[in-house]
N, C-alpha and C. Protein backbone atom coordinates (compact mmCIF):
# COMPACT_ATOMS: atom_id res chain seq x y z
N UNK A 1 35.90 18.96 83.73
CA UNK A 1 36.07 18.61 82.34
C UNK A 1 36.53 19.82 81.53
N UNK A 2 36.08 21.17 81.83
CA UNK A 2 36.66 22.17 81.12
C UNK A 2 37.83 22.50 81.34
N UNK A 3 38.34 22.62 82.32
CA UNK A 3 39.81 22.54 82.77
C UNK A 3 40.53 22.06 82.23
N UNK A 4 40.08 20.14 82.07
CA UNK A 4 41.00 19.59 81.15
C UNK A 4 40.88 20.34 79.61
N UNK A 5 39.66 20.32 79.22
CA UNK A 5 40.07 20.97 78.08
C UNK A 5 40.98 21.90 78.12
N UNK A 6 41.17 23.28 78.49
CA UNK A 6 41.90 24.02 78.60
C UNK A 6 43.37 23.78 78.55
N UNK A 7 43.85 22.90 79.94
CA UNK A 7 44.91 22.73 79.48
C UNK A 7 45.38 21.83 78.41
N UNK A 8 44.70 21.44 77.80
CA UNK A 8 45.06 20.73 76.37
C UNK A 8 45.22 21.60 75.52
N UNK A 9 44.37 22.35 75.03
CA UNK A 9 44.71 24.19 74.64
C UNK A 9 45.86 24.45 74.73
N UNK A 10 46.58 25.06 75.93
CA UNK A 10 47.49 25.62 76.66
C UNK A 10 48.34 24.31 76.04
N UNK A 11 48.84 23.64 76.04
CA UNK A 11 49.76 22.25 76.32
C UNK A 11 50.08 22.39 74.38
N UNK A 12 48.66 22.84 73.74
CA UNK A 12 48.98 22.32 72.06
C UNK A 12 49.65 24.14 71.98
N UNK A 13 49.06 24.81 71.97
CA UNK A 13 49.27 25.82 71.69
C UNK A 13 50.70 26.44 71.65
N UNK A 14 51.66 26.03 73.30
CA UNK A 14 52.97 26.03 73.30
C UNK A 14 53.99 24.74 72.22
N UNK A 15 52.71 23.72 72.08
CA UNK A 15 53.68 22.63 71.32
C UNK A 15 53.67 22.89 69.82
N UNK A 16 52.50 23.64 69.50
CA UNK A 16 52.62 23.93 67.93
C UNK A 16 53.66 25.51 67.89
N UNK A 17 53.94 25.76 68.74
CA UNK A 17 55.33 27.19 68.74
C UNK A 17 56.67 26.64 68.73
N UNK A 18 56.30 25.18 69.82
CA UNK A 18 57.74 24.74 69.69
C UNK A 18 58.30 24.13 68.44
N UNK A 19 57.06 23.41 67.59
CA UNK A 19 57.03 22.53 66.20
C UNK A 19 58.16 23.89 65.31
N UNK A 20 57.37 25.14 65.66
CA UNK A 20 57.58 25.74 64.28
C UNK A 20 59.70 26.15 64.11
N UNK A 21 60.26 25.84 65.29
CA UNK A 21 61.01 26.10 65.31
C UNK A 21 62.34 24.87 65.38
N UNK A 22 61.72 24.59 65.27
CA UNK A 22 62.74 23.05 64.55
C UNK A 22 62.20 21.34 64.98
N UNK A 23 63.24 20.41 65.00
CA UNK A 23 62.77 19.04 65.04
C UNK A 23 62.37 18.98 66.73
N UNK A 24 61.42 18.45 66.96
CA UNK A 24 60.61 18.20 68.47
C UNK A 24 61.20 16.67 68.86
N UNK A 25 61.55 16.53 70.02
CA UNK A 25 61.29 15.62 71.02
C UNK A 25 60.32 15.78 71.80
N UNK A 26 59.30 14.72 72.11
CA UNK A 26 58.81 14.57 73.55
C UNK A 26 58.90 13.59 74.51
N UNK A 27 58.88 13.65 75.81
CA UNK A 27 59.30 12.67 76.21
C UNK A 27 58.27 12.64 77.63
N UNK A 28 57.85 11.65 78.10
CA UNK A 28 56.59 11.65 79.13
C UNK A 28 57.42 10.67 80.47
N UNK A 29 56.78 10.99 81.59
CA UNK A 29 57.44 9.87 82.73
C UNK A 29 55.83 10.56 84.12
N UNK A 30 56.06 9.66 84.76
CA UNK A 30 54.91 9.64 85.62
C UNK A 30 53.76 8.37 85.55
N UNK A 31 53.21 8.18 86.69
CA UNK A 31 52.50 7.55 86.93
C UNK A 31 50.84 7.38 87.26
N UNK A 32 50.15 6.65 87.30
CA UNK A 32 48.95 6.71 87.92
C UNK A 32 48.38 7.53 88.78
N UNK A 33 49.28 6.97 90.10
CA UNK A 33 49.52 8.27 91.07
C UNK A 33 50.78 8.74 91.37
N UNK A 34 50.94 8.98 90.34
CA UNK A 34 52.60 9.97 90.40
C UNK A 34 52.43 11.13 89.72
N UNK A 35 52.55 12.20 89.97
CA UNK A 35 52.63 13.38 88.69
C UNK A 35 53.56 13.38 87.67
N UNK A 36 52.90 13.60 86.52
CA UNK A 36 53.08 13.17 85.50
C UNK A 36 53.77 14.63 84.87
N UNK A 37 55.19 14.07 84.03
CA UNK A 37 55.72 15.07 83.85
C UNK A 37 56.14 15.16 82.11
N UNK A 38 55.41 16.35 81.52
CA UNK A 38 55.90 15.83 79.67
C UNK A 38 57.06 17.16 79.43
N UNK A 39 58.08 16.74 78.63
CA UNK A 39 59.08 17.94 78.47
C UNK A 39 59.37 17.70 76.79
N UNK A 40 59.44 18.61 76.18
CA UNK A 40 59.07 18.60 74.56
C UNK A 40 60.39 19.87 74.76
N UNK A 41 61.34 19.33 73.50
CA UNK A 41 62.37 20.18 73.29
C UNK A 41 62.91 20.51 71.90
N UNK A 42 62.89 21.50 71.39
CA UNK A 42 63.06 21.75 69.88
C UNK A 42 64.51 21.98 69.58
N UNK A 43 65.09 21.19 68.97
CA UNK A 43 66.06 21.68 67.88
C UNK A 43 66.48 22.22 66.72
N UNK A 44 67.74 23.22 66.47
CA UNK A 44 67.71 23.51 65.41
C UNK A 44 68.62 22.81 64.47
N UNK A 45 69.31 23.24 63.51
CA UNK A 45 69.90 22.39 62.04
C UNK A 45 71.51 21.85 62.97
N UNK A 46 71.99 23.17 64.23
CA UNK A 46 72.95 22.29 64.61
C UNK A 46 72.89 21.31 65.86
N UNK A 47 71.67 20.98 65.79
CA UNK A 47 71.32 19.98 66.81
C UNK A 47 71.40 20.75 68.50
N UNK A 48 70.97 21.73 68.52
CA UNK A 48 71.38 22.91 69.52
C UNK A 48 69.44 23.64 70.35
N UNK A 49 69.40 23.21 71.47
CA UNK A 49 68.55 23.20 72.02
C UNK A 49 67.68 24.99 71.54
N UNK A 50 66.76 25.18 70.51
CA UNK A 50 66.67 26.38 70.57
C UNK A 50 65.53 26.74 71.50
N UNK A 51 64.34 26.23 71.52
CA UNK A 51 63.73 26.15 72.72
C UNK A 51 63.17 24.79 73.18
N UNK A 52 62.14 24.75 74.14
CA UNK A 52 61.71 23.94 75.18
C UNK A 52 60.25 23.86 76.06
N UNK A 53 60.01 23.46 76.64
CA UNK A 53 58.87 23.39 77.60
C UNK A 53 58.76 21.88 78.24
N UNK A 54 58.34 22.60 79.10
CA UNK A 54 57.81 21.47 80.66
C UNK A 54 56.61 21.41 81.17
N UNK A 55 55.60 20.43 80.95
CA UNK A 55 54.24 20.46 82.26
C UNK A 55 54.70 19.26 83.15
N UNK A 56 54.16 20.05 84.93
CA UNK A 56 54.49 18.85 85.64
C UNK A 56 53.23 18.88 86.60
N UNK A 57 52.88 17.81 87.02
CA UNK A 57 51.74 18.02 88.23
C UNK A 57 50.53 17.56 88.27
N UNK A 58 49.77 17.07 88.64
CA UNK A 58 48.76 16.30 89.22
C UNK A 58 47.46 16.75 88.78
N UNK A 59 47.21 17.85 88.80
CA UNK A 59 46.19 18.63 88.29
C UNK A 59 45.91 19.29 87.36
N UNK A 60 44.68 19.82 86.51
CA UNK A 60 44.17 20.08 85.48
C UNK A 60 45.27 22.15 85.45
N UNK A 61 45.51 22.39 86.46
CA UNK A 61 46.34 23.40 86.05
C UNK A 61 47.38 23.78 86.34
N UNK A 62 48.33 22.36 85.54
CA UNK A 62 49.61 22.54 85.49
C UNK A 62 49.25 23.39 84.22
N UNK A 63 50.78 24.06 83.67
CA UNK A 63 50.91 25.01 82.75
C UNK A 63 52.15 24.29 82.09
N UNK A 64 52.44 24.44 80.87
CA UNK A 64 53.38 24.47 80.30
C UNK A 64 54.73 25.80 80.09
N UNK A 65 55.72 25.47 80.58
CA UNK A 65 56.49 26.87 81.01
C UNK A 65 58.00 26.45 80.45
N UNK A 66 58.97 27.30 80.37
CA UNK A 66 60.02 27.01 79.50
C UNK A 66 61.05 26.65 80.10
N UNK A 67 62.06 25.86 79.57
CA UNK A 67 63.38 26.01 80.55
C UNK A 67 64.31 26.58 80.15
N UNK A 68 64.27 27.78 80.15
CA UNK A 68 65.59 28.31 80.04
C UNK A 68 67.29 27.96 80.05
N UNK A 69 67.63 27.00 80.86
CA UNK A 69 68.56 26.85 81.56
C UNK A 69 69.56 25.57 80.38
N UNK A 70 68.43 25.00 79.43
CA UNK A 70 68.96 24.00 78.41
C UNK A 70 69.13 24.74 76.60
N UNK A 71 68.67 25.98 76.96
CA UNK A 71 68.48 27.01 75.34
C UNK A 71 69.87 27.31 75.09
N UNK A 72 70.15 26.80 73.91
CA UNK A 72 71.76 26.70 73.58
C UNK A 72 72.61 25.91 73.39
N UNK A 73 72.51 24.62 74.72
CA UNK A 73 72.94 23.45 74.91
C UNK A 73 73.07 22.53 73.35
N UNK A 74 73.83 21.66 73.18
CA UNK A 74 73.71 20.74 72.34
C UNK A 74 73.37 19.65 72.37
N UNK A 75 72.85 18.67 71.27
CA UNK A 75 72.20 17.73 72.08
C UNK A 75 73.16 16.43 72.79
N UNK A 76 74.21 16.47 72.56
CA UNK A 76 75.02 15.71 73.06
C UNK A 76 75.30 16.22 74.24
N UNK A 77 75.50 17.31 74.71
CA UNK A 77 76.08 17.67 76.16
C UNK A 77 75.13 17.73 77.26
N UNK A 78 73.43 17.56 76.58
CA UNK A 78 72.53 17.13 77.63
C UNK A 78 72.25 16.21 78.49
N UNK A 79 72.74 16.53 79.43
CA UNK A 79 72.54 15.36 80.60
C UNK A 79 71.35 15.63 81.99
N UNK A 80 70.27 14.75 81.35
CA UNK A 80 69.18 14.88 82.26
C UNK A 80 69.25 15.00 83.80
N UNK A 81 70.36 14.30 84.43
CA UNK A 81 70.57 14.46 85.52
C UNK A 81 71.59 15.66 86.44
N UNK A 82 71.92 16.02 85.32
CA UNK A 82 72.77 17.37 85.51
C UNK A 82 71.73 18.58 85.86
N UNK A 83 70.59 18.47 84.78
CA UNK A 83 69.93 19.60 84.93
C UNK A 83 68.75 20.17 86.01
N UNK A 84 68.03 18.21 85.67
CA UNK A 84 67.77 17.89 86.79
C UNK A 84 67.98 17.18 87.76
N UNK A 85 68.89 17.55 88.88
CA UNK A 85 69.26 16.69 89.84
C UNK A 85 68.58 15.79 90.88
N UNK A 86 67.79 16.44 91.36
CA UNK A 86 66.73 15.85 92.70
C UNK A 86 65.50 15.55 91.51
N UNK A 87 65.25 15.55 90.89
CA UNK A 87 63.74 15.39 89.89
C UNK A 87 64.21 14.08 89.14
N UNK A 88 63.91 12.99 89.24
CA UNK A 88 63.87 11.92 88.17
C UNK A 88 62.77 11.44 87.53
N UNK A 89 61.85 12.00 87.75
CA UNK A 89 60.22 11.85 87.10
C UNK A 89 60.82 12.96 85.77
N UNK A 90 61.62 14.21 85.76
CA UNK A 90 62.00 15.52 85.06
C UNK A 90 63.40 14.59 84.40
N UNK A 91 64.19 13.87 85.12
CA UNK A 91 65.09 12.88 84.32
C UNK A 91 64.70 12.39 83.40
N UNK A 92 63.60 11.08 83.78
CA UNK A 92 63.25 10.17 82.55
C UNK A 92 62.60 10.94 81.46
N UNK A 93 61.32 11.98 81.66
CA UNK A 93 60.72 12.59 80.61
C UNK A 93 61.78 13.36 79.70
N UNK A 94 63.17 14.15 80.67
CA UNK A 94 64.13 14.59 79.17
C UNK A 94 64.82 13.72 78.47
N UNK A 95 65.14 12.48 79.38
CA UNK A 95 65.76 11.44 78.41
C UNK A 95 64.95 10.96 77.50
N UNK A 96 63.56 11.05 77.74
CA UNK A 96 63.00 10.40 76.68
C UNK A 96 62.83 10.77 75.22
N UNK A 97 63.01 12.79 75.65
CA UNK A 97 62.40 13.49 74.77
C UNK A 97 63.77 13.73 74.09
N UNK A 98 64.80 13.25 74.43
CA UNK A 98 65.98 13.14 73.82
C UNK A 98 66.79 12.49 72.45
N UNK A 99 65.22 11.20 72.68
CA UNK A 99 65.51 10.01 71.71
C UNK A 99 64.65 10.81 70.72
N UNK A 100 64.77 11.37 69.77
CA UNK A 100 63.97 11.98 68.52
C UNK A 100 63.27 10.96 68.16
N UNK A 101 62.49 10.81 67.33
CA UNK A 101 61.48 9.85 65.84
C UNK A 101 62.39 10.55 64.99
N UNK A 102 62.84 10.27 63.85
CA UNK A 102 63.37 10.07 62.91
C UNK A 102 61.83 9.72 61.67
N UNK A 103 61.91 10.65 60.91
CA UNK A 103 60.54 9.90 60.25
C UNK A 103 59.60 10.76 59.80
């Protein structure tokens, strides 16, 4: 039970860094027994990936860690399957986190 707490900690702590730096997507995919994967991606005013984060995994200590590899990108030229190729659990959660709230 403390574990989970923790990484809830860890999980808010990177998501209130990502808030401060522009509009957030999140987007979740996984299952019951599937590892469950959340990817939260911040934009700035030109719709331009300024940062990011990923938790993936089954257990109380997954970590939330960054992706580098989408910082810059725009949000139109993101293609979940480009980035991630072999990962579609890492597909659906960026497509999801793709669709903003508006609001």
């Amino acid at each position: 039970m403390a574990f989970g707490g923790w990484q809830i900690h860890q999980f808010n702590r990177a998501f209130d860094a990502l808030c401060q730096k522009g509009r957030v997507g999140v987007g979740r995919s996984g299952g019951r027994f599937k590892p469950r994967v959340v990817v939260a991606i911040a934009l700035d005013e030109q719709n331009r990936v300024c940062d990011s984060l990923i938790m993936r995994g089954m257990t109380v200590f997954a970590r939330p860690v960054k992706i580098q590899a989408i910082n810059g990108i725009s949000l139109q030229e993101l293609q979940p399957d480009v980035i991630f190729p072999h990962d579609p659990l890492c597909q659906n959660a960026l497509s999801l986190a793709l669709k903003l709230k508006h609001g």
